[in-house]
C-alpha atoms as a PDB file:
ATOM      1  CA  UNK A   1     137.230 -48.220  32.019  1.00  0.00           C
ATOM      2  CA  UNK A   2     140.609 -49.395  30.302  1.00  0.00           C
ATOM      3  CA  UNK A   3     141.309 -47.905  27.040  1.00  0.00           C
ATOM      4  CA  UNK A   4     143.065 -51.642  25.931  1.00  0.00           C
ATOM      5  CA  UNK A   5     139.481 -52.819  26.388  1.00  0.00           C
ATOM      6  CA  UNK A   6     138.321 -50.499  23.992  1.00  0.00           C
ATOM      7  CA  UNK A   7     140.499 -50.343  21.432  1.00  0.00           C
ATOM      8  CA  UNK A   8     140.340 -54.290  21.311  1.00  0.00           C
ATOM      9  CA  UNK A   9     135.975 -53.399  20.868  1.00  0.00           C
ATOM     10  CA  UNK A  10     137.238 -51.645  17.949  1.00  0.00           C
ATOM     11  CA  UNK A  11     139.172 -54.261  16.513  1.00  0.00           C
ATOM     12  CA  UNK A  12     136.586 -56.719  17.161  1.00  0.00           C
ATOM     13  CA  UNK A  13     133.991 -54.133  15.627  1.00  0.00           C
ATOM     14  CA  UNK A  14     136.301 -53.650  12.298  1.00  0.00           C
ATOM     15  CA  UNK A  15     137.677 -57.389  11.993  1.00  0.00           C
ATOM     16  CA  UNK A  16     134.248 -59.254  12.488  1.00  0.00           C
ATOM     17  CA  UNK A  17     135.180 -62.032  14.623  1.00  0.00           C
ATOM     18  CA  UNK A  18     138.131 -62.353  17.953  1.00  0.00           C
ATOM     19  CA  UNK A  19     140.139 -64.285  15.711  1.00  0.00           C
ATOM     20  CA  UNK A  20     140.717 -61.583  13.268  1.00  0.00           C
ATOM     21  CA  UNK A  21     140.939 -59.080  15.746  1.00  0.00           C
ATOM     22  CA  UNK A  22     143.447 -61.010  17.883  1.00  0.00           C
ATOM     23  CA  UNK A  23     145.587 -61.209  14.944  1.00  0.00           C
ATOM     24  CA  UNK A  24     144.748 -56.997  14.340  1.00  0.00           C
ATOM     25  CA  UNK A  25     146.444 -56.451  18.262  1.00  0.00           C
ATOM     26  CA  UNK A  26     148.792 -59.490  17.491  1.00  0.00           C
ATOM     27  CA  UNK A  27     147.221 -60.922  21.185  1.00  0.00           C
ATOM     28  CA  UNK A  28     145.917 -64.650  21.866  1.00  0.00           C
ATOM     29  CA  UNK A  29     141.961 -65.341  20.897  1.00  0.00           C
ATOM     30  CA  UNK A  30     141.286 -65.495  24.532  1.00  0.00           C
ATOM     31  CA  UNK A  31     142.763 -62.386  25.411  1.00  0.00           C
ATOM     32  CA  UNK A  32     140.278 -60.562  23.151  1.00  0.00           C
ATOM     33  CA  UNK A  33     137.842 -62.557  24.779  1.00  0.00           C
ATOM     34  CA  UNK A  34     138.224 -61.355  28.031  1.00  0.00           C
ATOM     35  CA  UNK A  35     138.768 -57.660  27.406  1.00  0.00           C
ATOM     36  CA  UNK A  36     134.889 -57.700  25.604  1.00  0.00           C
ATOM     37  CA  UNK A  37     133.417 -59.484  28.431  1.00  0.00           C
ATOM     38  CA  UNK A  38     135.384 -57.150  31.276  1.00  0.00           C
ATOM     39  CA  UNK A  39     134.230 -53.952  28.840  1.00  0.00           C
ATOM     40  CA  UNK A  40     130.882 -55.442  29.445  1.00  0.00           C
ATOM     41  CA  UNK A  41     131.257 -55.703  32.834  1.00  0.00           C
ATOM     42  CA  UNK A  42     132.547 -51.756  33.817  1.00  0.00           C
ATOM     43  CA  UNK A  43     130.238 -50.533  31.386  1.00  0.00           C
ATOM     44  CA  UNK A  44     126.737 -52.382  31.978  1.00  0.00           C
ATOM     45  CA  UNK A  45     125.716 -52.605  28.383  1.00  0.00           C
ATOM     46  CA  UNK A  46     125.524 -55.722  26.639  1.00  0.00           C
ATOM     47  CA  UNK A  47     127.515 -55.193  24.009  1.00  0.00           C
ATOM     48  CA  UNK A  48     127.124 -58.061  21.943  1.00  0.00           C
ATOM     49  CA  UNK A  49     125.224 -61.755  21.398  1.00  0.00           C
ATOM     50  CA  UNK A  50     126.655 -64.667  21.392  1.00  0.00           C
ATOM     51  CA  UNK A  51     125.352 -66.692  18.476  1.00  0.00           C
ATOM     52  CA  UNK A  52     126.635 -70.004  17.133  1.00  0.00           C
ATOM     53  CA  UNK A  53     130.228 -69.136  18.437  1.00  0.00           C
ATOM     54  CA  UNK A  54     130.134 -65.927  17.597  1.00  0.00           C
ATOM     55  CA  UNK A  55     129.934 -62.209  18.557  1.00  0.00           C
ATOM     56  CA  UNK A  56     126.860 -60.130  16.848  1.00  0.00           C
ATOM     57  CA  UNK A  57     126.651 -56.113  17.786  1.00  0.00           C
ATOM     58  CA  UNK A  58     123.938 -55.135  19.340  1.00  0.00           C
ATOM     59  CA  UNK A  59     122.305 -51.737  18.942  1.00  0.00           C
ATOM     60  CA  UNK A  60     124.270 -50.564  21.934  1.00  0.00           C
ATOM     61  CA  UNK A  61     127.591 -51.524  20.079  1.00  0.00           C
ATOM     62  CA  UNK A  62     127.147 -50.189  16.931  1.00  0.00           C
ATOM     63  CA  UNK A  63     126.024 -46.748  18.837  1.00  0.00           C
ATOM     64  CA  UNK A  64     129.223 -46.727  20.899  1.00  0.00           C
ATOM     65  CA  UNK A  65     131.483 -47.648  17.924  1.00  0.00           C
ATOM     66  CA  UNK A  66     130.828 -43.818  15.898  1.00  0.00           C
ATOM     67  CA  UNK A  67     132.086 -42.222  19.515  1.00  0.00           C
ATOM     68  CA  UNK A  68     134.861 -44.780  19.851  1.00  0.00           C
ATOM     69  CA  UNK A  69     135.785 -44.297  15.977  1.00  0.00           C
ATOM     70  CA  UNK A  70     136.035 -40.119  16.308  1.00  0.00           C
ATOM     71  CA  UNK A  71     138.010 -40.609  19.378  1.00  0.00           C
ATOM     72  CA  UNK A  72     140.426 -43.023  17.897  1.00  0.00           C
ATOM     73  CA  UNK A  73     141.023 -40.569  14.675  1.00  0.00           C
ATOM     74  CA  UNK A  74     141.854 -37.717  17.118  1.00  0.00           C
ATOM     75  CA  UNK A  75     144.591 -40.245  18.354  1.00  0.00           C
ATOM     76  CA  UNK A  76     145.772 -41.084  14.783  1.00  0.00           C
ATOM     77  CA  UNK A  77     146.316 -37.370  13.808  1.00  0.00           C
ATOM     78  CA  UNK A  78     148.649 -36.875  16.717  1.00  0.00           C
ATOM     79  CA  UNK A  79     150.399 -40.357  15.792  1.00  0.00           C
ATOM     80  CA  UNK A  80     150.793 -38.723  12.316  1.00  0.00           C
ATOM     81  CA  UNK A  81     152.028 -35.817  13.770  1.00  0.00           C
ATOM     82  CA  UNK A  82     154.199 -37.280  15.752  1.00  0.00           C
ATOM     83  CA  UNK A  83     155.707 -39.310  12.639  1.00  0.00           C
ATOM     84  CA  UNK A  84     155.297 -35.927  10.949  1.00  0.00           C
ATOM     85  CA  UNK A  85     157.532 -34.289  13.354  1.00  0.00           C
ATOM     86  CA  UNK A  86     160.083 -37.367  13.490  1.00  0.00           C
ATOM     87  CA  UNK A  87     160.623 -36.904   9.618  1.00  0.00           C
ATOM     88  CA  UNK A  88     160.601 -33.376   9.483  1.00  0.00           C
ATOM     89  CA  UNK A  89     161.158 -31.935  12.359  1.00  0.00           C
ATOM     90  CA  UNK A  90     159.150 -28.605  12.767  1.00  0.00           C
ATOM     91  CA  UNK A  91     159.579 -28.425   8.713  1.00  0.00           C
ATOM     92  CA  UNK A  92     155.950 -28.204   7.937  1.00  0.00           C
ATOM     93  CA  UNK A  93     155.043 -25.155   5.046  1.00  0.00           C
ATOM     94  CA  UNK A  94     151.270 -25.214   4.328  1.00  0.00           C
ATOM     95  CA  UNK A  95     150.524 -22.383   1.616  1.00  0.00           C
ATOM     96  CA  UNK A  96     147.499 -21.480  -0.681  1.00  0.00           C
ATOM     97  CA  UNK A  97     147.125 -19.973  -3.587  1.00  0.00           C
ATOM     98  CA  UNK A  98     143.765 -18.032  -5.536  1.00  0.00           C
ATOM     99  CA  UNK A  99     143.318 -20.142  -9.400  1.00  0.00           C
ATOM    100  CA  UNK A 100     145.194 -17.744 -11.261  1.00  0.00           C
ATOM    101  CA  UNK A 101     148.777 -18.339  -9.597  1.00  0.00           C
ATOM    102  CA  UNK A 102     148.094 -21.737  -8.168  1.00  0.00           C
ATOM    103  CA  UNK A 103     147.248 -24.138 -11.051  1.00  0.00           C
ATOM    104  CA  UNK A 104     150.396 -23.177 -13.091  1.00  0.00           C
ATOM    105  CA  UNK A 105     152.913 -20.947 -11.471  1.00  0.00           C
ATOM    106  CA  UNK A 106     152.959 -22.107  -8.159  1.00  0.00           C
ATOM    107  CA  UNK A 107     153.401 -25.843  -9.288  1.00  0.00           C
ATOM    108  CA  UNK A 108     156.407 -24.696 -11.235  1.00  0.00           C
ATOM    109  CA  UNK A 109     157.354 -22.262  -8.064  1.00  0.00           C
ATOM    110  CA  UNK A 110     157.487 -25.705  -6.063  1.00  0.00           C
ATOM    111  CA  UNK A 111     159.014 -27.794  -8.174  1.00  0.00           C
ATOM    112  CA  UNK A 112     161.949 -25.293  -8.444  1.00  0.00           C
ATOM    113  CA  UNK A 113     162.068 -25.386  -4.826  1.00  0.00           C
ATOM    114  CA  UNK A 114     163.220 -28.922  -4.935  1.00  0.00           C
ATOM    115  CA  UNK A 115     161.040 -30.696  -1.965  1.00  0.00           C
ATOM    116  CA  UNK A 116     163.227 -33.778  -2.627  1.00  0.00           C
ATOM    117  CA  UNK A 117     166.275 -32.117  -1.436  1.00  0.00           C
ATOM    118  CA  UNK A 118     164.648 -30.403   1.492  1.00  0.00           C
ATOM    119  CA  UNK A 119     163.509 -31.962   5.073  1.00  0.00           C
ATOM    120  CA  UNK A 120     160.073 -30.759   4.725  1.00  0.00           C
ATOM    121  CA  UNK A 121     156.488 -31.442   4.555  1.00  0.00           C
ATOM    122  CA  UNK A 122     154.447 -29.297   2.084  1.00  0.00           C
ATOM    123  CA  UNK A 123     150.526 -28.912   2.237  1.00  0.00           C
ATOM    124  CA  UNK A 124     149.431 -27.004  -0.906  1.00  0.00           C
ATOM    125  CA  UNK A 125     145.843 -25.568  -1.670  1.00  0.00           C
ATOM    126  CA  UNK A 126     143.827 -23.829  -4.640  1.00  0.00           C
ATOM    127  CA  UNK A 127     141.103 -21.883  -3.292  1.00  0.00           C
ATOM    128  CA  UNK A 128     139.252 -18.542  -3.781  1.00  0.00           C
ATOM    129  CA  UNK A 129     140.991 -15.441  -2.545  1.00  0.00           C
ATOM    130  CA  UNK A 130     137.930 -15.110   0.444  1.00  0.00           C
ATOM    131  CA  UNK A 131     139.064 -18.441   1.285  1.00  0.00           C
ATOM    132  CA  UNK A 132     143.132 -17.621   1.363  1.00  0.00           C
ATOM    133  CA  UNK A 133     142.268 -14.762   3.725  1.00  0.00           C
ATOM    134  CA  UNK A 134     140.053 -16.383   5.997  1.00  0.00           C
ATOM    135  CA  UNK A 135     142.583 -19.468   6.366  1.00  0.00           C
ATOM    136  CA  UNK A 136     145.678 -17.231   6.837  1.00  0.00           C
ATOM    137  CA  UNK A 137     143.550 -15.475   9.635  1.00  0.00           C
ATOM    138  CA  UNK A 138     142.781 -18.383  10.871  1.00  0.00           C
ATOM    139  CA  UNK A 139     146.422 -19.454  11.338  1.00  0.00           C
ATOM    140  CA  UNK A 140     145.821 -22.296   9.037  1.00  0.00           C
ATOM    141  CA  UNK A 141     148.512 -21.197   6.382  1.00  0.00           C
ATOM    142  CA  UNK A 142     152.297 -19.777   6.707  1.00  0.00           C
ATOM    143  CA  UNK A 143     151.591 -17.278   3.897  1.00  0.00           C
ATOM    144  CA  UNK A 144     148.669 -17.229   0.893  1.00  0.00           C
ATOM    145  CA  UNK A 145     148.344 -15.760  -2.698  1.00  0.00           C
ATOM    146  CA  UNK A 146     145.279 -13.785  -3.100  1.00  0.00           C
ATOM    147  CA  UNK A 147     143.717 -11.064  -6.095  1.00  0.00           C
ATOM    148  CA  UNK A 148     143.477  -7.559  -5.076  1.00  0.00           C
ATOM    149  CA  UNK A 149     139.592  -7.916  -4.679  1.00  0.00           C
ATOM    150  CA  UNK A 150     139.326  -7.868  -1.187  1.00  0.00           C
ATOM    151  CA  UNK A 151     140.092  -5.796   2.071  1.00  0.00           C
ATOM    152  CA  UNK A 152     143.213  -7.262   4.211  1.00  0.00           C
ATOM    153  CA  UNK A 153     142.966  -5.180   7.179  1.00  0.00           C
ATOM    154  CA  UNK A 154     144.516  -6.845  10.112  1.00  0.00           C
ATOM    155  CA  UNK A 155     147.121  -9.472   7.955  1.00  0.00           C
ATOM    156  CA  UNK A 156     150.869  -8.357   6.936  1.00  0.00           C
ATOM    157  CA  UNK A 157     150.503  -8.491   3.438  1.00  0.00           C
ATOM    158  CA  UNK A 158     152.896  -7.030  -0.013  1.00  0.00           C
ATOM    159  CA  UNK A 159     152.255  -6.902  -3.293  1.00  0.00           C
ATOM    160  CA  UNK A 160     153.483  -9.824  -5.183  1.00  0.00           C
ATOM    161  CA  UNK A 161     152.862  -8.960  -8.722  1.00  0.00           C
ATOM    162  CA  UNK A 162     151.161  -6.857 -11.038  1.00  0.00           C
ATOM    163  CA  UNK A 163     151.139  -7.162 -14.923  1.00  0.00           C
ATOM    164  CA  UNK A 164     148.754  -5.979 -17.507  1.00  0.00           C
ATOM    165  CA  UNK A 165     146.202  -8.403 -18.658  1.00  0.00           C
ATOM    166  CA  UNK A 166     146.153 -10.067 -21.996  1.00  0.00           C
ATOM    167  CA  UNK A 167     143.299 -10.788 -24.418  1.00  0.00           C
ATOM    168  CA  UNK A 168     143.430 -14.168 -25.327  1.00  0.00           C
ATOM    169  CA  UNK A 169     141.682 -16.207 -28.564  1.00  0.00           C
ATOM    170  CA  UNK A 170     142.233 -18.795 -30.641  1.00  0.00           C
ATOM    171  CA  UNK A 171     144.394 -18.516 -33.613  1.00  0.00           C
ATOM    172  CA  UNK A 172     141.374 -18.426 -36.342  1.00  0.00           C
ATOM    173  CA  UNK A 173     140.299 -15.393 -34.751  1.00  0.00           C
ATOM    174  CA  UNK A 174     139.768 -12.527 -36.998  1.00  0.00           C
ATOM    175  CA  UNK A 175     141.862 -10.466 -34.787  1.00  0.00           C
ATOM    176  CA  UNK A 176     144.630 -13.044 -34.133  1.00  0.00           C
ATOM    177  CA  UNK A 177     146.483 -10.762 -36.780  1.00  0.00           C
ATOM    178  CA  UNK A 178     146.009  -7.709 -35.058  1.00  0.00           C
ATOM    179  CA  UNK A 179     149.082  -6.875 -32.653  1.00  0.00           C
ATOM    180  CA  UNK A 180     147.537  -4.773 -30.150  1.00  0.00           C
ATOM    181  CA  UNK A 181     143.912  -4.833 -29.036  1.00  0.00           C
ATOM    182  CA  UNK A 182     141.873  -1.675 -28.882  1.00  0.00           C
ATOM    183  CA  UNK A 183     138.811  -1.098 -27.027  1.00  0.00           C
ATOM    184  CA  UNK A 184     136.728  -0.723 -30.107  1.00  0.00           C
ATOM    185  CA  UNK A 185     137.996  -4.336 -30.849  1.00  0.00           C
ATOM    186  CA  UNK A 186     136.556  -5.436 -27.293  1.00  0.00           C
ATOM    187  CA  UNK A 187     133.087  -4.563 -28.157  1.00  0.00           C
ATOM    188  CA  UNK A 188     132.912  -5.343 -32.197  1.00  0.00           C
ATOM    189  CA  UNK A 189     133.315  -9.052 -31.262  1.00  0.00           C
ATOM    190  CA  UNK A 190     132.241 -11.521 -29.102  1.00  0.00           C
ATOM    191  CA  UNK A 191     133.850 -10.875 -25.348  1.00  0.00           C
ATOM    192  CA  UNK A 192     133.847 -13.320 -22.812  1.00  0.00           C
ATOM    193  CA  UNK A 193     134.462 -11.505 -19.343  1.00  0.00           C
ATOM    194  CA  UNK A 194     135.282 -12.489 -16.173  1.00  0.00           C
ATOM    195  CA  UNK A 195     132.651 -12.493 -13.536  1.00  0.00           C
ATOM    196  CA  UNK A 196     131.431  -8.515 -12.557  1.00  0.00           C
ATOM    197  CA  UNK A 197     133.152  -8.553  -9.062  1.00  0.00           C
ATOM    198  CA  UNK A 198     136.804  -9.384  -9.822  1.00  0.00           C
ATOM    199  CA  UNK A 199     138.979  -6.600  -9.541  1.00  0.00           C
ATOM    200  CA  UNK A 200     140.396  -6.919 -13.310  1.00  0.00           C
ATOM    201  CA  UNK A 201     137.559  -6.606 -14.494  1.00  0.00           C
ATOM    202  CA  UNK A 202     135.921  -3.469 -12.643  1.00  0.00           C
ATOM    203  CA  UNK A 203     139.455  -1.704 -13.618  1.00  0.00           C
ATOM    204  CA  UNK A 204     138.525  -3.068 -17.700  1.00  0.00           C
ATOM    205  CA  UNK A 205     134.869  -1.596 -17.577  1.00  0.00           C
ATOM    206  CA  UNK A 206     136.237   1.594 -15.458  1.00  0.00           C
ATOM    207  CA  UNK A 207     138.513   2.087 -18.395  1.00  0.00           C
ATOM    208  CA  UNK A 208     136.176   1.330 -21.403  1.00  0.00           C
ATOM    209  CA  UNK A 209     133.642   4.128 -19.384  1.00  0.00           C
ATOM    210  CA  UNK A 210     136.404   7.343 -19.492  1.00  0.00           C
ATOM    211  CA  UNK A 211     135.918   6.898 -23.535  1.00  0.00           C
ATOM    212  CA  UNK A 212     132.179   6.345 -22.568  1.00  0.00           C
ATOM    213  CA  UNK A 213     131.964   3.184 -24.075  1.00  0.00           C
ATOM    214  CA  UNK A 214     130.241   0.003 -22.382  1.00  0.00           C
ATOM    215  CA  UNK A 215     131.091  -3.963 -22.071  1.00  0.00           C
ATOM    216  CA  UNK A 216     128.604  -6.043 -22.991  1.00  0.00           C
ATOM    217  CA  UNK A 217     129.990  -9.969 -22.850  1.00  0.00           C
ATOM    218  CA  UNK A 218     128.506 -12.903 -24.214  1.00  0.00           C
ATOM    219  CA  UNK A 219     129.107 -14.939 -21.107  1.00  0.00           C
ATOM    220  CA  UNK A 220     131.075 -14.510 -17.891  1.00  0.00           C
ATOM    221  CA  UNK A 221     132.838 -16.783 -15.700  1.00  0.00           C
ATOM    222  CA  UNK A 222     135.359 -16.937 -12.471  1.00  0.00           C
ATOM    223  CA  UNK A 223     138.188 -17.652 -13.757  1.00  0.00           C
ATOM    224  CA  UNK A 224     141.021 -17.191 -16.201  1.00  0.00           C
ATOM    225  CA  UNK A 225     141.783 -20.602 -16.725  1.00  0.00           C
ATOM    226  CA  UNK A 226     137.960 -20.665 -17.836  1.00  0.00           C
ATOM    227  CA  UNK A 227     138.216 -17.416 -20.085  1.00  0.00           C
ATOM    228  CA  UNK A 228     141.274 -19.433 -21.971  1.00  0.00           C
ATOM    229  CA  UNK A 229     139.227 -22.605 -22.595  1.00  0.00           C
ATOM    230  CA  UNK A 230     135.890 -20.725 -24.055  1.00  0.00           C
ATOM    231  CA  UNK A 231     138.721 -18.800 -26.144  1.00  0.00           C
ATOM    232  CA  UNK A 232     140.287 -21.637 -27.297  1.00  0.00           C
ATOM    233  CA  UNK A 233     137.295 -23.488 -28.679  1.00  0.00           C
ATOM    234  CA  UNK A 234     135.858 -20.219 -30.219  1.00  0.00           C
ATOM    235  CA  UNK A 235     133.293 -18.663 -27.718  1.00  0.00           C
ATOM    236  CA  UNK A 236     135.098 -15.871 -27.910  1.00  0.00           C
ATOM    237  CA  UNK A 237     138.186 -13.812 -26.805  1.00  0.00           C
ATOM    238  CA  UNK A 238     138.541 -12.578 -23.374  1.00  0.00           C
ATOM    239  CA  UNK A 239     140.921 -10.891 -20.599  1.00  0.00           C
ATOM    240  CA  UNK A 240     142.638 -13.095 -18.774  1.00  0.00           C
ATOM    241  CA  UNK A 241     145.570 -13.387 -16.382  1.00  0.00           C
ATOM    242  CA  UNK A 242     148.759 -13.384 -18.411  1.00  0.00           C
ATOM    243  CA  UNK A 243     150.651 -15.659 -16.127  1.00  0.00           C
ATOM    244  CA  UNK A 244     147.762 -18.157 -15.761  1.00  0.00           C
ATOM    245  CA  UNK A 245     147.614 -18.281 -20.089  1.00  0.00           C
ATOM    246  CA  UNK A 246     151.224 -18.893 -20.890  1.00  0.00           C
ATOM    247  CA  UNK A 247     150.103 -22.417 -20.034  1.00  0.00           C
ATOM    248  CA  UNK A 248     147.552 -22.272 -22.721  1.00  0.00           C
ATOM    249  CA  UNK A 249     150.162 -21.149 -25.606  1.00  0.00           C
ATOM    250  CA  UNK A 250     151.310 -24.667 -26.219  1.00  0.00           C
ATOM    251  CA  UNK A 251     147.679 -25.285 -27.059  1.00  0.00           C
ATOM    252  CA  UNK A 252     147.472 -22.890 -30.070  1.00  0.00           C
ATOM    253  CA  UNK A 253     146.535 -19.452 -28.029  1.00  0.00           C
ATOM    254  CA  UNK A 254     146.888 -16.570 -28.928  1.00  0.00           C
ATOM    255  CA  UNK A 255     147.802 -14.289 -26.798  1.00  0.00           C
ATOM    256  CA  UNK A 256     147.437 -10.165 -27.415  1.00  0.00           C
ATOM    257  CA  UNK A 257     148.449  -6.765 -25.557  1.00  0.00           C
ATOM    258  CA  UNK A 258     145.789  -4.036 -25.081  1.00  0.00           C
ATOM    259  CA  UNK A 259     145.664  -0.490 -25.936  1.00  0.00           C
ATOM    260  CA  UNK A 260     144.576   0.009 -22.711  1.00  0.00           C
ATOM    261  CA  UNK A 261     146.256  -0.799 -20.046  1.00  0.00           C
ATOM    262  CA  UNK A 262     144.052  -3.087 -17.128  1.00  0.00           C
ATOM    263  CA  UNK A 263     146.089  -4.920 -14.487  1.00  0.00           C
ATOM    264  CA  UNK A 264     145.946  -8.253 -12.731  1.00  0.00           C
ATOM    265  CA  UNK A 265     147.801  -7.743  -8.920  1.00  0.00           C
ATOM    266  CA  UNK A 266     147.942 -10.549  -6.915  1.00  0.00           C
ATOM    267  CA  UNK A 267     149.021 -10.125  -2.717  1.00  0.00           C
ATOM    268  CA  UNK A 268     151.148 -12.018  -0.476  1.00  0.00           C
ATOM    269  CA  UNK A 269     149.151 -12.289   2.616  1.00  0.00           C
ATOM    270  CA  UNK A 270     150.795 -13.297   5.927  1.00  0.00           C
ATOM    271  CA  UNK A 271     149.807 -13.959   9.633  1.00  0.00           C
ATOM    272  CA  UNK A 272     150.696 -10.635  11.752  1.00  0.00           C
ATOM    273  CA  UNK A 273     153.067 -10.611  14.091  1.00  0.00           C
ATOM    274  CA  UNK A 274     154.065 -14.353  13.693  1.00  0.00           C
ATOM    275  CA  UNK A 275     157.615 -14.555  11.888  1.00  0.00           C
ATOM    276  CA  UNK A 276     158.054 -16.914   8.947  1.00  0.00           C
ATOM    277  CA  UNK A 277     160.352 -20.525   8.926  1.00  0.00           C
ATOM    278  CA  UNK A 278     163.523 -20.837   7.084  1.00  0.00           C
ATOM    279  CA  UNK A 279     161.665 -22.437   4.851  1.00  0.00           C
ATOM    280  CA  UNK A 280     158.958 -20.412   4.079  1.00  0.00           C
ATOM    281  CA  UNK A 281     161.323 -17.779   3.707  1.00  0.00           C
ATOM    282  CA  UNK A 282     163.304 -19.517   1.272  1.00  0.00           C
ATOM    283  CA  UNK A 283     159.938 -20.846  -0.859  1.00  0.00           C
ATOM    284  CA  UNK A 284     159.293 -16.695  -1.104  1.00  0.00           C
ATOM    285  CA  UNK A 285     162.899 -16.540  -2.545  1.00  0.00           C
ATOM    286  CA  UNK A 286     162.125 -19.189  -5.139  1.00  0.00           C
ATOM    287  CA  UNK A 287     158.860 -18.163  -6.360  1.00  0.00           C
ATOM    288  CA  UNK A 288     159.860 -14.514  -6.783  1.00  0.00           C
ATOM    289  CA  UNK A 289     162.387 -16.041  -9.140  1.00  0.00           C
ATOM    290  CA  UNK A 290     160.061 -17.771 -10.716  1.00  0.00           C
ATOM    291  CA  UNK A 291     157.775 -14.968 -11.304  1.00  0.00           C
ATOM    292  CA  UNK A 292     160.940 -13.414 -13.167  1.00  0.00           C
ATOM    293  CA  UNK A 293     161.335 -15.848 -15.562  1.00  0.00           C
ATOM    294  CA  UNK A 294     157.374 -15.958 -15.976  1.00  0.00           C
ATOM    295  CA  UNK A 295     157.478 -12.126 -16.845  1.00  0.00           C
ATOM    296  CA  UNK A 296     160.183 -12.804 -18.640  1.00  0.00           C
ATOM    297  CA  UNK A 297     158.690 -15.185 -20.467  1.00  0.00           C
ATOM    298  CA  UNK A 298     155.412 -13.142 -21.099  1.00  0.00           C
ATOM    299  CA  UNK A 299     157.554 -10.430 -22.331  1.00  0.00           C
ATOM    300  CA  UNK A 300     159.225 -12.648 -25.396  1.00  0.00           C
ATOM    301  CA  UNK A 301     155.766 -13.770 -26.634  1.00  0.00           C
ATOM    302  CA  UNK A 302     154.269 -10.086 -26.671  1.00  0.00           C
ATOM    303  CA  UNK A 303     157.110  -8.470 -28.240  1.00  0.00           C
ATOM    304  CA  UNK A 304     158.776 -10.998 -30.597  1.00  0.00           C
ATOM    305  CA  UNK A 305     156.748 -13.596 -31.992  1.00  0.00           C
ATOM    306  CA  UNK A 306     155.753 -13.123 -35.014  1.00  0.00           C
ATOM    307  CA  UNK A 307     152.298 -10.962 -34.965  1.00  0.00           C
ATOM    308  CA  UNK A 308     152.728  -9.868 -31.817  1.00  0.00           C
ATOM    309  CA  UNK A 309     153.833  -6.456 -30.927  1.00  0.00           C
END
């Protein structure tokens, strides 16, 4: 069986009539003609009927094209790999990142990193931290962001960060005066928590249970991007990661230190014993600047804006 008769079955299949597909493979009407019939021929199926001048599928056709159709995108990933690898060379850098760092920092983290100016191809992801580790096992990443929440026995990994959370609320709270947050202010008003197994959180209730005192939210979610949305519209305040709400500040939040002291850690995860690119390297180097400026950043709203100790 010749593969030229197939892929002009596909064409045919996709473009309706020989014409169309003879302009599709840029071939002569006739051409087309005689690769269906000869396709017909090796293979001993009838694979269309001739009716009125033209060519209707038949049952057999239409069964063949899903097989012909998965093999031909196995050969159009490796023709955009190929055209991946002409452009870039071997300058792929496919990372992932949990919610908290991805939808804020990390964009800024890349944009610093200047793709324009660099011969590289970047594939960037926002999934759960389960999700980061099982892809970086899986050799489907060059490095991942992931919470503290979760055992990484068997990857390289380092500790990327780790800050003290922030309660956030809106700025008609009745504590948005207040410039430090106690734990009696966590359960006199309504708390929105994040959801029972994130690592934050267990360290927040661990805490609040030494002065033997207990958290009792009015709703819990998975995510600190959700916490500073409920906050914002008045639900009520909530811990969230203080990278992940500087983003929210523009939007009129407030955001307060606690008495006591819960962190957020988040992990660079790697694949072990498999070194990283230049580039990868150098993407590590830019968004551990970035993080700098971040904390830096943090630091000037907590300690000098007005209200804010």
């Amino acid at each position: 069986m010749d593969m030229r008769d197939i892929q002009v079955f596909r064409a045919v299949m996709r473009a309706g009539t020989t014409s169309k597909a003879a302009a599709l493979l840029n071939v002569s009407q006739p051409a087309v003609s005689q690769s269906i019939r000869k396709l017909e021929t090796t293979s001993e199926l009838r694979l269309f009927e001739r009716t009125r001048g033209r060519l209707v599928p038949t049952q057999e056709a239409l069964a063949l094209i899903e097989e012909v159709d998965r093999c031909f995108a196995g050969f159009e990933m490796i023709e955009h790999r190929i055209r991946s690898l002409r452009s870039y060379g071997l300058g792929r850098l496919a990372i992932a990142s949990f919610p908290a760092l991805g939808n804020g920092f990390m964009p800024r983290s890349v944009a610093a990193f200047g793709l324009e100016r660099r011969r590289v191809q970047m594939s960037f992801q926002i999934m759960s931290s389960r999700e980061v580790l099982q892809q970086v096992s899986a050799g489907q990443l060059d490095f991942g962001l992931m919470a503290d929440e979760l055992s990484v026995a068997g990857l390289e990994h380092s500790q990327f960060m780790s800050v003290p959370g922030v309660i956030v609320m809106h700025d008609k709270h009745p504590l948005a005066g207040k410039s430090l947050i106690t734990s009696d202010d966590l359960l006199e008003h309504a708390f929105v928590a994040l959801n029972p197994e994130d690592a934050s959180r267990r360290r927040l209730e661990q805490a609040l249970i030494l002065e033997g005192k207990v958290l009792h939210p009015v709703l819990e979610t998975p995510y600190s991007n959700s916490v500073c949305e409920f906050a914002l519209r008045g639900v009520g305040m909530g811990m969230a990661h203080p990278i992940l709400a500087l983003d929210y500040v523009t939007r009129g939040l407030k955001l307060k230190p606690m008495q006591i002291p819960v962190s957020f850690t988040a992990l660079l995860v790697f694949r072990p014993g498999i070194p990283l690119s230049e580039n990868a390297k150098e993407m590590l180097r830019v968004m551990r600047i970035q993080m700098e400026s971040d904390l830096n950043a943090l630091r000037q709203l907590l300690h000098q804006r007005p209200g804010i100790a």
